[in-house]
N, C-alpha and C. Protein backbone atom coordinates (compact mmCIF):
# COMPACT_ATOMS: atom_id res chain seq x y z
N UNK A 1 85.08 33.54 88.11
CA UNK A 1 86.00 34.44 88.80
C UNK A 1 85.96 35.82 88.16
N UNK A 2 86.10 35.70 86.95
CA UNK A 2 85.77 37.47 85.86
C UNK A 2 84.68 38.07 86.37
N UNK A 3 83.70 37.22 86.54
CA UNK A 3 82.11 37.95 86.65
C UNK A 3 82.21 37.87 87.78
N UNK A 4 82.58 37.81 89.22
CA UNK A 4 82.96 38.22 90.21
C UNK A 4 83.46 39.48 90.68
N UNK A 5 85.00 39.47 90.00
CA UNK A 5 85.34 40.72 90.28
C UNK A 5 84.63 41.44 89.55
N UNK A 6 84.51 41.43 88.11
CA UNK A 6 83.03 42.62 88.22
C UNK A 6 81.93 43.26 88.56
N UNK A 7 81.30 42.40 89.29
CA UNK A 7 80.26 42.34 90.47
C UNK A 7 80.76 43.34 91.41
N UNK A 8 81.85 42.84 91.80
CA UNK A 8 82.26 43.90 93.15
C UNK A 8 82.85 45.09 92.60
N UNK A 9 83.71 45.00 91.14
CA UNK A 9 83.93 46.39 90.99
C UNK A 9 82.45 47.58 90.44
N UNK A 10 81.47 46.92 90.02
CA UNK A 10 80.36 47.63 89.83
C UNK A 10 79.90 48.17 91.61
N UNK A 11 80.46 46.90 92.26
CA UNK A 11 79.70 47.80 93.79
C UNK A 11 80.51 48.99 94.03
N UNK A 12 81.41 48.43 93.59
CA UNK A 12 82.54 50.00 94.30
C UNK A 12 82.41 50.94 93.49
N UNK A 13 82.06 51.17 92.28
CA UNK A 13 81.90 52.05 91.44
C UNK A 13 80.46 53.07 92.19
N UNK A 14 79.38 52.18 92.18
CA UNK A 14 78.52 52.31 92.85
C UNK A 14 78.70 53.58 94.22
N UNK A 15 79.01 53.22 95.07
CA UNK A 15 79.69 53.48 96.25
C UNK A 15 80.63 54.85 95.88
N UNK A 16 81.44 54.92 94.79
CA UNK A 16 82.45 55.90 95.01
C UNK A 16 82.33 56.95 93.70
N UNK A 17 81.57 56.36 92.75
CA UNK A 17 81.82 57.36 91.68
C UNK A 17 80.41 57.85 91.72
N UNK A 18 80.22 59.40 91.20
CA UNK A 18 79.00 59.86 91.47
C UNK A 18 77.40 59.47 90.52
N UNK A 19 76.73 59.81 90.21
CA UNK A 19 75.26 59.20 89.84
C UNK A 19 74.71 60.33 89.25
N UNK A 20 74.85 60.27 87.58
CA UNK A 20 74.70 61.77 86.90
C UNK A 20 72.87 61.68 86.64
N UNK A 21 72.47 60.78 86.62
CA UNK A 21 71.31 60.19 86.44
C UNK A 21 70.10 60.41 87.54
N UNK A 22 70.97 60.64 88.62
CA UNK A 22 70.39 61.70 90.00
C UNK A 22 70.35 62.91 90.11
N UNK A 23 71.01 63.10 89.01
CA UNK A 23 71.36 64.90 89.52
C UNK A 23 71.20 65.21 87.80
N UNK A 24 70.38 64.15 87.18
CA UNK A 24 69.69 64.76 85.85
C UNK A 24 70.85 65.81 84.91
N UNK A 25 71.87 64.82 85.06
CA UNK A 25 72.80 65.57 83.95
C UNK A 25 72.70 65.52 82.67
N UNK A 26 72.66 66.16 81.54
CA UNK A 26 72.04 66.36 80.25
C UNK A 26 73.51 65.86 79.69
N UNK A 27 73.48 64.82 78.96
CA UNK A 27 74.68 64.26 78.17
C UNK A 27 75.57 65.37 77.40
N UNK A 28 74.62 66.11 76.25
CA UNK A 28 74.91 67.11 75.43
C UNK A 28 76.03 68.06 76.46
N UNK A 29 75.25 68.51 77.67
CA UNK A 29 76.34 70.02 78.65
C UNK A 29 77.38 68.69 79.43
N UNK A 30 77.54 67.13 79.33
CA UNK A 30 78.82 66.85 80.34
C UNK A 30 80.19 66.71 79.37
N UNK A 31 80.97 67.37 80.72
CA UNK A 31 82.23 67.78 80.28
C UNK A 31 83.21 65.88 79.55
N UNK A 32 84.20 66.22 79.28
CA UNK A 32 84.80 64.67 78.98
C UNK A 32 84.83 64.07 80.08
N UNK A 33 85.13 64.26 81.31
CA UNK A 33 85.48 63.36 82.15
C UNK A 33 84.03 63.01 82.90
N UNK A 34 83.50 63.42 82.51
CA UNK A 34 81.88 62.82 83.60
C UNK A 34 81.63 62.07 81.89
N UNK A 35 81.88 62.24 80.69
CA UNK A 35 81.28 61.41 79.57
C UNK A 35 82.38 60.11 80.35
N UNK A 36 83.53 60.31 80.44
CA UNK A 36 84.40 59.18 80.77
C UNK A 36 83.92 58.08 81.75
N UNK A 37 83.55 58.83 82.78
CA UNK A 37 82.89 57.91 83.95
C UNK A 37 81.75 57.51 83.68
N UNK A 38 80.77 58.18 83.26
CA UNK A 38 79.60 57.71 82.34
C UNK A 38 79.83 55.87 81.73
N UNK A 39 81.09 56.01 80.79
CA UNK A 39 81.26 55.27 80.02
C UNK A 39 81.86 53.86 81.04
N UNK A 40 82.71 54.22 81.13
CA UNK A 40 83.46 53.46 82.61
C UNK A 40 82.57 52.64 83.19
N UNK A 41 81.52 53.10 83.65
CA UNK A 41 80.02 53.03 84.75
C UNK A 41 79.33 52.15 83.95
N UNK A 42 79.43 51.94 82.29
CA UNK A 42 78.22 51.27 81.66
C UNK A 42 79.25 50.05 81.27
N UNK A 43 80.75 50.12 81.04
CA UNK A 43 81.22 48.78 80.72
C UNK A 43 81.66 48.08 81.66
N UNK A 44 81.34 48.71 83.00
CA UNK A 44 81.48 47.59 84.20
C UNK A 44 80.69 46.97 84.14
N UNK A 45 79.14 47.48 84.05
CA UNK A 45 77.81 46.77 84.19
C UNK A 45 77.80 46.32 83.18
N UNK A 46 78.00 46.28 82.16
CA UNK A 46 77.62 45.69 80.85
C UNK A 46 78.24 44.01 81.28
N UNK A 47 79.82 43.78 81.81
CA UNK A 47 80.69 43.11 82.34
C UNK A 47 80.33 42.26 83.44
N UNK A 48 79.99 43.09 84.18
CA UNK A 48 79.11 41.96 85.49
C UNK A 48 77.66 41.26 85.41
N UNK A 49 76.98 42.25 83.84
CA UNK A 49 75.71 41.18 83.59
C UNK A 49 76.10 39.52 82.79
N UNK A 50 76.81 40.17 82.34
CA UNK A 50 77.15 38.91 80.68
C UNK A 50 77.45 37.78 81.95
């Protein structure tokens, strides 16, 4: 059931939060809140692999 809803919250993340990795954002120039979502973005997935 855990690794479920993570599954789907990685889809929705997917879907709604943007993709810095497309638009070749340089870690060093992002502001806190794109580091935030960044971070956000990697412990969902980290969550829905395990």
């Amino acid at each position: 059931m855990k690794k479920r809803f993570f599954k789907t919250l990685a889809r929705l993340n997917k879907k709604l939060l943007p993709s810095y990795s497309k638009k070749r954002l340089d870690l060093a120039k992002a502001s806190t809140f794109q580091k935030a979502i960044i971070g956000w973005k990697l412990w969902v997935t980290k969550r829905a692999l395990d």
